[in-house]
Protein backbone atom coordinates (compact mmCIF):
# COMPACT_ATOMS: atom_id res chain seq x y z
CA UNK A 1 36.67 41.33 7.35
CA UNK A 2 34.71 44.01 5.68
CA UNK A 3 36.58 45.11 2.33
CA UNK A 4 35.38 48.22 -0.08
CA UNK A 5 35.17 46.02 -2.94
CA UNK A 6 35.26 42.08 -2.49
CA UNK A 7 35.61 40.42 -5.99
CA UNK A 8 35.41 36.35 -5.98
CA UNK A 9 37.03 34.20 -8.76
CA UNK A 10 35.73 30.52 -8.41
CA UNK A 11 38.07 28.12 -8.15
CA UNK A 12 36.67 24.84 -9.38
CA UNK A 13 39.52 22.05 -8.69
CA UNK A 14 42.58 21.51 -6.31
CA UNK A 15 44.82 21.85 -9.40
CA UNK A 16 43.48 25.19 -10.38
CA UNK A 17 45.40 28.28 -10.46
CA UNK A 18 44.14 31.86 -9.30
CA UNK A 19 44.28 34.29 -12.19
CA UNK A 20 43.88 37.59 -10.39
CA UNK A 21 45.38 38.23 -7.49
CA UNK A 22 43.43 41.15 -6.43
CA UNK A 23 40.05 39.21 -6.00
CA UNK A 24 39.53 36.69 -3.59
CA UNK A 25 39.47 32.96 -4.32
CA UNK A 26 35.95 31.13 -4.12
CA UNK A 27 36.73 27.38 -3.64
CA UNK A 28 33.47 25.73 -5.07
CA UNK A 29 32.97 22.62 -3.08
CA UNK A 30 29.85 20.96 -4.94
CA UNK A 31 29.39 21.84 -8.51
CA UNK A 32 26.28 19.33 -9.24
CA UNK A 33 24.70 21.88 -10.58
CA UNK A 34 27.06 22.70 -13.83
CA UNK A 35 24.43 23.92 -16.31
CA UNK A 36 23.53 26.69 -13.91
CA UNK A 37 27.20 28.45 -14.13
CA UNK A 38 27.68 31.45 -12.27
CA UNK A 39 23.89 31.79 -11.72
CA UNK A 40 24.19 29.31 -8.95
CA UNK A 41 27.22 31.07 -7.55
CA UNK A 42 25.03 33.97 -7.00
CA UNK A 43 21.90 32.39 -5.77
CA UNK A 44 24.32 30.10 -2.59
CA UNK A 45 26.17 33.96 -2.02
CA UNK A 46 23.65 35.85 -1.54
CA UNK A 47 21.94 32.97 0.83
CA UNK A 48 25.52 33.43 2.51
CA UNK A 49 24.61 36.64 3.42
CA UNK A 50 28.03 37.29 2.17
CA UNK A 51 27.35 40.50 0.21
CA UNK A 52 26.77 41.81 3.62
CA UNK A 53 29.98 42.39 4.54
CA UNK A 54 31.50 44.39 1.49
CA UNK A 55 30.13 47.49 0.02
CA UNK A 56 30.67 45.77 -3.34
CA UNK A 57 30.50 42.86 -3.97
CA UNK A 58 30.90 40.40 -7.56
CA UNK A 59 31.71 37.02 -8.89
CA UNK A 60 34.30 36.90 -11.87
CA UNK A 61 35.17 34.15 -13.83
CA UNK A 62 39.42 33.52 -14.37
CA UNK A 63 38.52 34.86 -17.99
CA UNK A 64 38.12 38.06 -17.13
CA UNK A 65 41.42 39.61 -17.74
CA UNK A 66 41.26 37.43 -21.05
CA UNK A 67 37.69 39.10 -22.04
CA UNK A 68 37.85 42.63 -20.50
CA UNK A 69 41.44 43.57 -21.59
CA UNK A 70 42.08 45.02 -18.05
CA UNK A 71 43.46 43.66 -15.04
CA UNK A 72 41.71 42.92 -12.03
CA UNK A 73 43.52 45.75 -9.85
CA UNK A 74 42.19 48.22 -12.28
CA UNK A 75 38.64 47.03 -12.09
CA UNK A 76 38.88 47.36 -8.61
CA UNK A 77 40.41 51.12 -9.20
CA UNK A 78 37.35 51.90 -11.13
CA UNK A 79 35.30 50.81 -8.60
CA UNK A 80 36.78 52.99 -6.28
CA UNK A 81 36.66 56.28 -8.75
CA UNK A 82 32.87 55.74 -8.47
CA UNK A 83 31.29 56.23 -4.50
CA UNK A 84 27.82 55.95 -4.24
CA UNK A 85 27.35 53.80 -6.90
CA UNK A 86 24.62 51.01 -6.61
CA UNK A 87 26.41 48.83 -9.13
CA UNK A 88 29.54 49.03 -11.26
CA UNK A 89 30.15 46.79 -14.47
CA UNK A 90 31.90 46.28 -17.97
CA UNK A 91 31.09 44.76 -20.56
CA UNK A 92 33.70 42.78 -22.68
CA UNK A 93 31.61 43.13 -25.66
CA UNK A 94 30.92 46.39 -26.75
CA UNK A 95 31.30 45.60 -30.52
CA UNK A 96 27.88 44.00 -30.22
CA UNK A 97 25.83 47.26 -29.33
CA UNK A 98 26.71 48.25 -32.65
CA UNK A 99 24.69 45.39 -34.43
CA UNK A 100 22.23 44.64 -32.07
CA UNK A 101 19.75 46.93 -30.07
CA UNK A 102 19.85 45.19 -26.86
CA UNK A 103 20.78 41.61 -25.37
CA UNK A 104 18.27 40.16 -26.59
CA UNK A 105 18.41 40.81 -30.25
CA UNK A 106 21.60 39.36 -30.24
CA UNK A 107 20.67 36.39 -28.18
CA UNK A 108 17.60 35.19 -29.99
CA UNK A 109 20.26 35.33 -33.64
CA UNK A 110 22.99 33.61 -31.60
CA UNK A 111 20.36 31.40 -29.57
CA UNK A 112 17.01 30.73 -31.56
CA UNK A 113 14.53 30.36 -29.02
CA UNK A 114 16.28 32.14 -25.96
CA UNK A 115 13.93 35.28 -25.60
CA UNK A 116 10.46 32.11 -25.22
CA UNK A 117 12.46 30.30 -23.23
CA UNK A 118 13.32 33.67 -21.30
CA UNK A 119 9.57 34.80 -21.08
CA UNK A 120 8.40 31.59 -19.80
CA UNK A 121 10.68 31.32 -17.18
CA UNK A 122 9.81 35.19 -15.95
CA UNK A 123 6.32 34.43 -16.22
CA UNK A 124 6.41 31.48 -14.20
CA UNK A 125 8.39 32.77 -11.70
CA UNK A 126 6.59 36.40 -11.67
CA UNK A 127 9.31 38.35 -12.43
CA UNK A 128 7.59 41.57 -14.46
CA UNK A 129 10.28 41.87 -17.44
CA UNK A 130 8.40 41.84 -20.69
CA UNK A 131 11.22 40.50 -23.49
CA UNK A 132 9.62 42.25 -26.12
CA UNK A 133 9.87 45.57 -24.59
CA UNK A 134 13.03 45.45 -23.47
CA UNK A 135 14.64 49.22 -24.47
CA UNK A 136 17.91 50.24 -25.95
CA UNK A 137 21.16 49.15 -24.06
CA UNK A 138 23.68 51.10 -25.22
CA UNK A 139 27.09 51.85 -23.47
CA UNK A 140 25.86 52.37 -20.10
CA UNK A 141 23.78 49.66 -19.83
CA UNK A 142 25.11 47.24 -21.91
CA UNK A 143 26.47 43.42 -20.41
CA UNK A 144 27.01 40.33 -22.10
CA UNK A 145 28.96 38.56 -18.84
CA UNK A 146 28.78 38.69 -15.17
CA UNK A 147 31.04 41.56 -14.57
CA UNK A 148 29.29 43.88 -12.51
CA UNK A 149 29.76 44.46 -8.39
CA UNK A 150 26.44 45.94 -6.66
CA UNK A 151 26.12 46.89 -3.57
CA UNK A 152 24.41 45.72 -0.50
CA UNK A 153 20.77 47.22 -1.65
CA UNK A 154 21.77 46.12 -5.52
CA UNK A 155 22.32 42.27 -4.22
CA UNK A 156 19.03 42.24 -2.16
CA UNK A 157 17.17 43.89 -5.23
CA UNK A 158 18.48 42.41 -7.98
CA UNK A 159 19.92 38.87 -6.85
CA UNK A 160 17.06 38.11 -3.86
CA UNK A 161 14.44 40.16 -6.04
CA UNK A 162 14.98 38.38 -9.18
CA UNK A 163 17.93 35.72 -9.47
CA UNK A 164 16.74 34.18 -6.34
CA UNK A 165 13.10 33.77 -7.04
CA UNK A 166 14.30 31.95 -10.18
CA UNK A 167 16.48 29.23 -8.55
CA UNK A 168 13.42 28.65 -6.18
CA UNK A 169 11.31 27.93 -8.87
CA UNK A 170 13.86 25.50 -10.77
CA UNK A 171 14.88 23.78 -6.99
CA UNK A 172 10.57 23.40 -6.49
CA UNK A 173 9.60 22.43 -9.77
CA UNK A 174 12.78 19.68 -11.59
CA UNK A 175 9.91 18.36 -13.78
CA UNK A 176 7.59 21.38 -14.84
CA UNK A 177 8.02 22.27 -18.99
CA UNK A 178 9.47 25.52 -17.78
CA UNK A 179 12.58 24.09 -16.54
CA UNK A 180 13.09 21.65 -18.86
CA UNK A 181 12.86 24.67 -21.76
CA UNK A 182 15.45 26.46 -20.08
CA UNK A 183 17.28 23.18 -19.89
CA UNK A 184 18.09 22.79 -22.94
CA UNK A 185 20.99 22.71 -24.63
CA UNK A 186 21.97 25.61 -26.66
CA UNK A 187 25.00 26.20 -29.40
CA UNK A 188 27.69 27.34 -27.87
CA UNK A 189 31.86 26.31 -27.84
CA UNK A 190 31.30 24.33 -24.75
CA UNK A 191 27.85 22.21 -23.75
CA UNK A 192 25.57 24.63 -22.35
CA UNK A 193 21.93 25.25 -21.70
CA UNK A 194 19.49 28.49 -22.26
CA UNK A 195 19.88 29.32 -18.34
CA UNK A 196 23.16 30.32 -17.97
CA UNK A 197 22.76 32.83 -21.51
CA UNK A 198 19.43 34.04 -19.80
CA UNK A 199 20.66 35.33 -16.86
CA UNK A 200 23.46 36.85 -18.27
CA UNK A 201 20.82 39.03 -20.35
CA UNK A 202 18.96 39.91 -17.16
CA UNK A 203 21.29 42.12 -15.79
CA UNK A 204 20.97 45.10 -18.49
CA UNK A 205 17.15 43.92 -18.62
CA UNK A 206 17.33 44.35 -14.83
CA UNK A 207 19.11 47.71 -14.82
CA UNK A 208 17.51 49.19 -17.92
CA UNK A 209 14.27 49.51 -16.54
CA UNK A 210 15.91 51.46 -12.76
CA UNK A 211 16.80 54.44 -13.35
CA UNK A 212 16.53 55.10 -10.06
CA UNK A 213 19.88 53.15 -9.90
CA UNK A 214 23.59 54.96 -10.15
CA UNK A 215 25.03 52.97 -12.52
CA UNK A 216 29.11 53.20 -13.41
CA UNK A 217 29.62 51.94 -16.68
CA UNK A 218 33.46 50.86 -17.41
CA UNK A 219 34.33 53.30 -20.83
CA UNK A 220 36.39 51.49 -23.68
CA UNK A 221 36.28 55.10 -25.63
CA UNK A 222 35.31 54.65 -29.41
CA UNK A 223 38.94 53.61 -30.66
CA UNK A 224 38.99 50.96 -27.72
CA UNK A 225 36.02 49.38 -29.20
CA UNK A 226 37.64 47.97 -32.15
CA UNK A 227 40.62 46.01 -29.93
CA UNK A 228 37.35 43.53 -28.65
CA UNK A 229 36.36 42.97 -31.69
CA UNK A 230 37.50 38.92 -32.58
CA UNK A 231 38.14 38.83 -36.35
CA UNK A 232 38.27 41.25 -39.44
CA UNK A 233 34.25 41.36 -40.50
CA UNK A 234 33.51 42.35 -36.73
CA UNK A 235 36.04 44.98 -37.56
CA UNK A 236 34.69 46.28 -40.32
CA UNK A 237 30.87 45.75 -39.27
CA UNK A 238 32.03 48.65 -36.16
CA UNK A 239 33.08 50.61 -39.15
CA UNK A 240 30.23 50.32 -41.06
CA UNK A 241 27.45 50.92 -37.96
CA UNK A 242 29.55 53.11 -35.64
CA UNK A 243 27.97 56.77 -37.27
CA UNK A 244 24.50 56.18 -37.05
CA UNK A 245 24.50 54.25 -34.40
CA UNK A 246 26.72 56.89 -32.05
CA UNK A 247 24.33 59.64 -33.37
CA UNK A 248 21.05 57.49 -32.14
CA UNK A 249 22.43 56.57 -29.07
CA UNK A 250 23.34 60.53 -28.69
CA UNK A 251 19.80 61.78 -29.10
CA UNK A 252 18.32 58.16 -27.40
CA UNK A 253 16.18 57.66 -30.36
CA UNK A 254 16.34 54.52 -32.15
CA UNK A 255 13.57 54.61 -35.42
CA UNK A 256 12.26 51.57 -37.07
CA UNK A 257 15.05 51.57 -39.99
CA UNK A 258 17.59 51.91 -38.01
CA UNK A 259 16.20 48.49 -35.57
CA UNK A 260 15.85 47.01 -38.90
CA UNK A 261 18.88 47.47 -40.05
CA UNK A 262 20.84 46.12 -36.88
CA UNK A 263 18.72 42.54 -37.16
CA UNK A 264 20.04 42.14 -40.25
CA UNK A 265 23.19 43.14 -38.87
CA UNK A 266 23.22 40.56 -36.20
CA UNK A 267 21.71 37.87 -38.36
CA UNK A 268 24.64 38.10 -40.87
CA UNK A 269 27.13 38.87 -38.37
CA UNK A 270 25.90 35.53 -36.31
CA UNK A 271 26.04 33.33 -39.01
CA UNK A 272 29.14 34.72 -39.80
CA UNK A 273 30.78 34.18 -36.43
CA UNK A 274 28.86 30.47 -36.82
CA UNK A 275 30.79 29.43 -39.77
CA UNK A 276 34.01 31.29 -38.64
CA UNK A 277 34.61 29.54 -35.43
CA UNK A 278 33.50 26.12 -36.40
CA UNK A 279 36.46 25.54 -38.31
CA UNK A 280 39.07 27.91 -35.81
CA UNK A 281 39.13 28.03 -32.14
CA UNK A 282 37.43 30.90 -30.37
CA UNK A 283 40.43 33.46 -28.39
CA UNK A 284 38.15 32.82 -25.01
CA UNK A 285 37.80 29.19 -24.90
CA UNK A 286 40.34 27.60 -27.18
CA UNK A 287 37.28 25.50 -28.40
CA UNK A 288 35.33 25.97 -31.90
CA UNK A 289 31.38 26.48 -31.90
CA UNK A 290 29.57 23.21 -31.64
């Protein structure tokens, strides 16, 4: 079967239902390897060779309807309104680029010690990302889940380039401080380590720095922004950042007091979210923050 764009929702146990019936189900046979999430899913497809056969090709979680606010079908239509692409993604989180200048601003707030445990990692494996340089992501780069289909030269870049060269590492070297660092557990509404929230952050690390690539960025529009956004001070943070924000993004020219400003930003909108959701249940997991 070769299909234009092949979309995989993993389905974890007998009992479980397929959400969206326009991808294709992913039956995961042996998940010993929890704490890695959808990184491992990656890392055993692209071994597959499986990305060979579609000329996109992705692995959603069943929250992605619940997250993105679109279904499936129109992902895939989306997709298909964008030939030649090399990868095509949205991000359920746009609120965030309006408090934080990239992925890793807001991960380090939401996950002290995520961008050292990050640099370690890349450093051990050899992967040339520098953390600390890491440029703006704004709407067209910006990602905070696995959404995104590549094609066949995105998969062999990105995943065998960069996600793959990772798992080898962690497979060759259980014991070494690296891995144990990115072991770790993080906060988060379910038990998690720093791996899973690291990769995520890789792929607008990844793409930022090609722009050789044709990237298709999925468009909320700036009224669609505000529907993501999970509670009232998220709301009215939007409000408060969208103008200068918009106009830096316009020119791409973010000065030091406008940076500034967004790490405060993120550090009170963080702790906010911290104390929010440890006494309510977050709308994407039905769980509060541990």
């Amino acid at each position: 079967m070769n299909t234009k764009v092949a979309i995989f929702e993993p389905i974890y146990a007998q009992d479980q239902v397929q959400v969206e019936k326009s991808f294709l189900p992913l039956v995961i046979q042996d998940n010993s390897q929890a704490g890695w999430r959808e990184f491992k899913l990656f890392v055993d497809m692209y071994r597959s060779g499986e990305h060979r056969r579609h000329a996109y090709t992705g692995i959603f979680s069943p929250k992605f309807s619940l997250k993105s606010k679109i279904t499936g079908a129109e992902f895939i239509r989306f997709v298909q309104s964008q030939p030649g692409s090399d990868v095509c993604f949205i991000n359920p989180f746009p609120q965030i680029g309006y408090w934080s200048f990239n992925v890793w601003m807001q991960g380090e707030h939401a996950h002290p010690g995520l961008a050292d445990a990050a640099q370690s990692l890349l450093d051990a494996c050899k992967v040339d990302f520098d953390i600390e340089r890491t440029p703006r992501h704004g709407p067209g780069l910006l990602a905070y889940s696995n959404f995104w289909v590549g094609s066949e030269r995105f998969w062999d870049e990105y995943v065998g380039g960069v996600l793959v060269r990772i798992a080898e590492f962690l497979e060759e070297n259980p014991d070494h401080e690296v891995t144990r660092k990115v072991m770790e557990d993080t906060t988060h509404t379910d038990p998690a380590p720093f791996l899973p929230f690291i990769v995520e952050r890789l792929f607008s690390t990844y793409i930022s720095q090609r722009p050789e690539l044709k990237i298709a960025a999925y468009r909320h529009g700036d009224d669609g922004v505000l529907d993501y956004c999970v509670n009232e001070y998220e709301r009215r943070l939007v409000a408060r950042m969208k103008q200068q924000v918009d106009e830096a993004n316009a020119v791409g020219k973010f000065d030091d007091t406008i940076i500034k400003q967004m790490d405060i930003a993120c550090e009170l909108w963080q702790q906010q979210f911290f104390d929010y959701f440890a006494v309510r249940p977050h709308p994407h997991t039905g769980r509060c923050v541990n």
